[in-house]
Protein backbone atom coordinates (compact mmCIF):
# COMPACT_ATOMS: atom_id res chain seq x y z
CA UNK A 1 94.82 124.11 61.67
CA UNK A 2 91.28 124.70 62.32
CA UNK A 3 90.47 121.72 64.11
CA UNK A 4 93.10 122.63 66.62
CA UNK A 5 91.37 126.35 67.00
CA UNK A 6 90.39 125.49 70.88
CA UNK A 7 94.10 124.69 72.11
CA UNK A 8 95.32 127.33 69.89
CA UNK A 9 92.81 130.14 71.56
CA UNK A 10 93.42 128.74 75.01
CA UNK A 11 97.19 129.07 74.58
CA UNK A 12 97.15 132.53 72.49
CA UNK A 13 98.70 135.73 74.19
CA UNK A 14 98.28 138.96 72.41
CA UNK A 15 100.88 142.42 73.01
CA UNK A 16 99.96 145.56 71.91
CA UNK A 17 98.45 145.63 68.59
CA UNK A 18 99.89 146.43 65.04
CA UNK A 19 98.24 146.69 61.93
CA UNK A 20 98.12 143.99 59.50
CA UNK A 21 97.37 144.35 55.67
CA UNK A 22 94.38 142.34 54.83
CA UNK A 23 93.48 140.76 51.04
CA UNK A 24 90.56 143.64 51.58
CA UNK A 25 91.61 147.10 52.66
CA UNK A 26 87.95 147.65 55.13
CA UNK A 27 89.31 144.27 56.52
CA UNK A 28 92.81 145.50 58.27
CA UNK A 29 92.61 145.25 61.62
CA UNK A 30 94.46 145.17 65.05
CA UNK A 31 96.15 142.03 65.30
CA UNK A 32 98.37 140.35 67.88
CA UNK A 33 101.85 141.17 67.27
CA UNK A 34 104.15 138.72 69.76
CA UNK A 35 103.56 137.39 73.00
CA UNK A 36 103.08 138.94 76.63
CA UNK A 37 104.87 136.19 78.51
CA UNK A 38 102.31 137.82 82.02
CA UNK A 39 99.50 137.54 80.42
CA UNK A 40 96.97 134.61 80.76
CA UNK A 41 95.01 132.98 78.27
CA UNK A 42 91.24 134.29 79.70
CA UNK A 43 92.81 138.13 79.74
CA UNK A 44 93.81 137.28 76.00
CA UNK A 45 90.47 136.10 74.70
CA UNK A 46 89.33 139.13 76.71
CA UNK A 47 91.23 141.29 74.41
CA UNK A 48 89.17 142.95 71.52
CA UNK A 49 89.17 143.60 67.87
CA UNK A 50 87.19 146.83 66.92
CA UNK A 51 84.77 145.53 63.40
CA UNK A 52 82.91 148.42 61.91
CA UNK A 53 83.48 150.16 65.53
CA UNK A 54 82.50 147.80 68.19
CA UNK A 55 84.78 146.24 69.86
CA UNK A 56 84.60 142.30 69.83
CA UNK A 57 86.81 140.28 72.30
CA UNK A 58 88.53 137.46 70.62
CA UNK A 59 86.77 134.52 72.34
CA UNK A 60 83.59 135.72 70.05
CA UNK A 61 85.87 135.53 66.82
CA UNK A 62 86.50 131.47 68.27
CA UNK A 63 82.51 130.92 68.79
CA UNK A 64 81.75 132.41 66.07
CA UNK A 65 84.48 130.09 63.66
CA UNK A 66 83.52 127.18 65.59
CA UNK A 67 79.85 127.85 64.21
CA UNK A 68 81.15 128.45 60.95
CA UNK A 69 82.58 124.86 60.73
CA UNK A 70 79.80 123.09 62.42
CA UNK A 71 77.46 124.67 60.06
CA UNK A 72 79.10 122.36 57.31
CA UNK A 73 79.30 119.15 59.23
CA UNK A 74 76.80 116.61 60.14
CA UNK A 75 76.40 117.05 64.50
CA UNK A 76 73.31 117.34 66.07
CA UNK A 77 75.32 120.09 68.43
CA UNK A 78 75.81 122.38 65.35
CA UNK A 79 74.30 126.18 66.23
CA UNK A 80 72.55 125.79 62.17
CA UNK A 81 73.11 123.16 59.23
CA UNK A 82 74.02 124.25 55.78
CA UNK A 83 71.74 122.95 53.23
CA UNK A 84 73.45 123.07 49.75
CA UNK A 85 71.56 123.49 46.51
CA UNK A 86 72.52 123.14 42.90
CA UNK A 87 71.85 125.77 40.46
CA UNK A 88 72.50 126.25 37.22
CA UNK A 89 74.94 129.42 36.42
CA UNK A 90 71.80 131.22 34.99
CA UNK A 91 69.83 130.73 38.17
CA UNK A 92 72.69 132.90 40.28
CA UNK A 93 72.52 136.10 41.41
CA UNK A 94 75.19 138.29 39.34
CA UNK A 95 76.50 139.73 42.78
CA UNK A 96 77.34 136.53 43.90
CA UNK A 97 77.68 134.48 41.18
CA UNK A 98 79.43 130.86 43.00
CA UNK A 99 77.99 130.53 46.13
CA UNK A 100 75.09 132.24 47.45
CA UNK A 101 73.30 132.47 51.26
CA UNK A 102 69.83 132.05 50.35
CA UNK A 103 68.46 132.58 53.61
CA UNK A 104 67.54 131.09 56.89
CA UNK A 105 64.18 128.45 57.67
CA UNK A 106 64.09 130.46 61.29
CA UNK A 107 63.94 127.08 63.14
CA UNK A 108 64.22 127.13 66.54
CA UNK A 109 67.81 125.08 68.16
CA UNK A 110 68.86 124.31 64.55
CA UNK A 111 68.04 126.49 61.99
CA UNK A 112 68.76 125.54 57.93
CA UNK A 113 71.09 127.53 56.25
CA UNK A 114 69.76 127.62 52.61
CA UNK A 115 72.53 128.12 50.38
CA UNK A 116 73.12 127.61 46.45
CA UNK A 117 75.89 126.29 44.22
CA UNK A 118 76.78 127.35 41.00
CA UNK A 119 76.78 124.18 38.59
CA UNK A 120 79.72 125.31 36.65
CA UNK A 121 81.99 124.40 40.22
CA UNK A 122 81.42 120.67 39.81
CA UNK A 123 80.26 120.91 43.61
CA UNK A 124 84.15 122.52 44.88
CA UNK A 125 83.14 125.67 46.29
CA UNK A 126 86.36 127.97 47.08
CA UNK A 127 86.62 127.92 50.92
CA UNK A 128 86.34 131.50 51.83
CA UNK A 129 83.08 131.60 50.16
CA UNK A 130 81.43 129.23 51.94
CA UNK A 131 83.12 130.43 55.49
CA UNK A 132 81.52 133.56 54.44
CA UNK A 133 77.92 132.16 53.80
CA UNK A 134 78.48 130.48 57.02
CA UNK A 135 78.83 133.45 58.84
CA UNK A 136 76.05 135.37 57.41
CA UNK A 137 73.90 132.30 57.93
CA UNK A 138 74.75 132.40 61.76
CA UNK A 139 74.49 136.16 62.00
CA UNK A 140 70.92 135.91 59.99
CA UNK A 141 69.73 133.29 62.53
CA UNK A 142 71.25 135.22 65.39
CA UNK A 143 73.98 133.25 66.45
CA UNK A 144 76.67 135.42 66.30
CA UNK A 145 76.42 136.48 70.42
CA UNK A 146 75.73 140.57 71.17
CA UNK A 147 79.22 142.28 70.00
CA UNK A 148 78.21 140.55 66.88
CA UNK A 149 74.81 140.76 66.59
CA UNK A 150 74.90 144.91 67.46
CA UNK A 151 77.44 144.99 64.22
CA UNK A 152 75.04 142.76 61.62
CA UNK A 153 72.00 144.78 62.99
CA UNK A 154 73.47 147.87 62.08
CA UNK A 155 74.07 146.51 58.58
CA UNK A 156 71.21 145.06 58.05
CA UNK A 157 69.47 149.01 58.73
CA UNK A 158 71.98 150.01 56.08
CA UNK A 159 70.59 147.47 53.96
CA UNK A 160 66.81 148.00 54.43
CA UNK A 161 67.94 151.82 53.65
CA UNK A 162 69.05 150.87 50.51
CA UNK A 163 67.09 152.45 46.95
CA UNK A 164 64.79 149.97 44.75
CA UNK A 165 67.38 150.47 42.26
CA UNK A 166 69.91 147.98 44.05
CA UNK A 167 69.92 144.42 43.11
CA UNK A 168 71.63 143.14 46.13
CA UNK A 169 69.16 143.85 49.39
CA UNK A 170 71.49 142.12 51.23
CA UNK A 171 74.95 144.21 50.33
CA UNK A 172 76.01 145.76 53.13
CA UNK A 173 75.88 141.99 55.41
CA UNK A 174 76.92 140.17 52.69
CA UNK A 175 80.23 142.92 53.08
CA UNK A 176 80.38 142.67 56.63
CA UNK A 177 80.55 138.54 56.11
CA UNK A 178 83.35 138.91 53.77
CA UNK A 179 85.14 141.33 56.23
CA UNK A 180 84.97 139.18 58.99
CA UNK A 181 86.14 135.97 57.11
CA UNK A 182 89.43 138.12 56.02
CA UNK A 183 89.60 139.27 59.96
CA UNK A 184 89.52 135.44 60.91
CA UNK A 185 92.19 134.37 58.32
CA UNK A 186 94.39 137.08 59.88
CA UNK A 187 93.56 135.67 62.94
CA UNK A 188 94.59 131.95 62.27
CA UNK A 189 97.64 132.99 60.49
CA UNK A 190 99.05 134.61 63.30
CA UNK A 191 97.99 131.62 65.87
CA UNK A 192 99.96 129.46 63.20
CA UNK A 193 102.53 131.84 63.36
CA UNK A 194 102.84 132.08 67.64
CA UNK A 195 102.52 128.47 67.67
CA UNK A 196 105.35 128.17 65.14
CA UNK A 197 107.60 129.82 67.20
CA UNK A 198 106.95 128.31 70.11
CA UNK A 199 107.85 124.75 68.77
CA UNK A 200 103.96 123.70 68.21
CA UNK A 201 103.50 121.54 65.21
CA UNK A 202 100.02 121.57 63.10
CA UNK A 203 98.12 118.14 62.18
């Protein structure tokens, strides 16, 4: 479904929006409920979801999972590359135990996305974990465009706010990264949906 996410976007209408239960309660958000049949594709991607207050208009949510996949796959074009490192189980942090977002080389064009595998996973990292890395990755290098960028800047002074006494420096955007992968998921399930009803069919 994802490597249809272009046509999909181009061709997704949103009505007013309802509330849809997310796998993480901070992650329920305003979501498209059926189709407009006068509205046009641009005024859709125009239309906004509010994260952590700001409102972001959809076509950010598409650049921002078209970087997430890129970050994965071997194109020159790709906003960052993901550089995956084995670790032993010992060697990961106990707040994020699988698959960790080490941190970003800064580079300039292309940046490398440092991030590290626990060895107990035989290399099979769960999908939402690394979507999530990818997304903090992008966000860390600045990637994310301004709606997002204003949101991981204000959790990233929440972060730097934080006592000596926590662990994880990084909790606060590691829990925005989680929040939006559950937003996106909502998101592609109900383009699946609205292109299931309209007759679509999914490679």
């Amino acid at each position: 479904m994802r490597k249809v996410f272009g046509f999909m976007m181009a061709g997704f209408v949103l009505a007013p929006s309802t509330v849809v239960t997310c796998p993480q309660p901070a992650a329920a958000q305003a979501v498209p409920a059926s189709p407009l049949p006068s509205a046009s594709p641009a005024s859709a991607l125009d239309q906004t979801l509010s994260v952590n207050g700001v409102p972001v208009p959809l076509r950010d949510f598409g650049a921002l999972i078209a970087g997430m996949l890129f970050v994965y796959l071997p194109r020159k074009d790709a906003p960052a590359k993901a550089v995956i490192v084995p670790k032993k189980q010992s060697e990961m942090p106990a707040f994020d135990p699988d698959f960790h977002y080490v941190g970003s080389d800064g580079a300039p064009g292309q940046p490398q996305l440092t991030m590290w595998i626990s060895d107990r996973l035989n290399g099979k990292a769960p999908r939402q974990l690394m979507e999530s890395a990818a997304i903090l990755g992008l966000l860390d290098s600045g990637y994310g465009g301004d709606n997002f960028q204003q949101v991981y800047a204000a959790a990233r002074k929440d972060d730097l706010a934080l006592g000596p006494a926590e662990t994880d420096t990084w909790k606060n955007r590691r829990a925005l990264s989680l929040r939006l992968t559950s937003m996106i998921e909502v998101i592609m399930d109900e383009i699946g949906k609205q292109n299931k009803a309209a007759g679509s069919t999914q490679p």
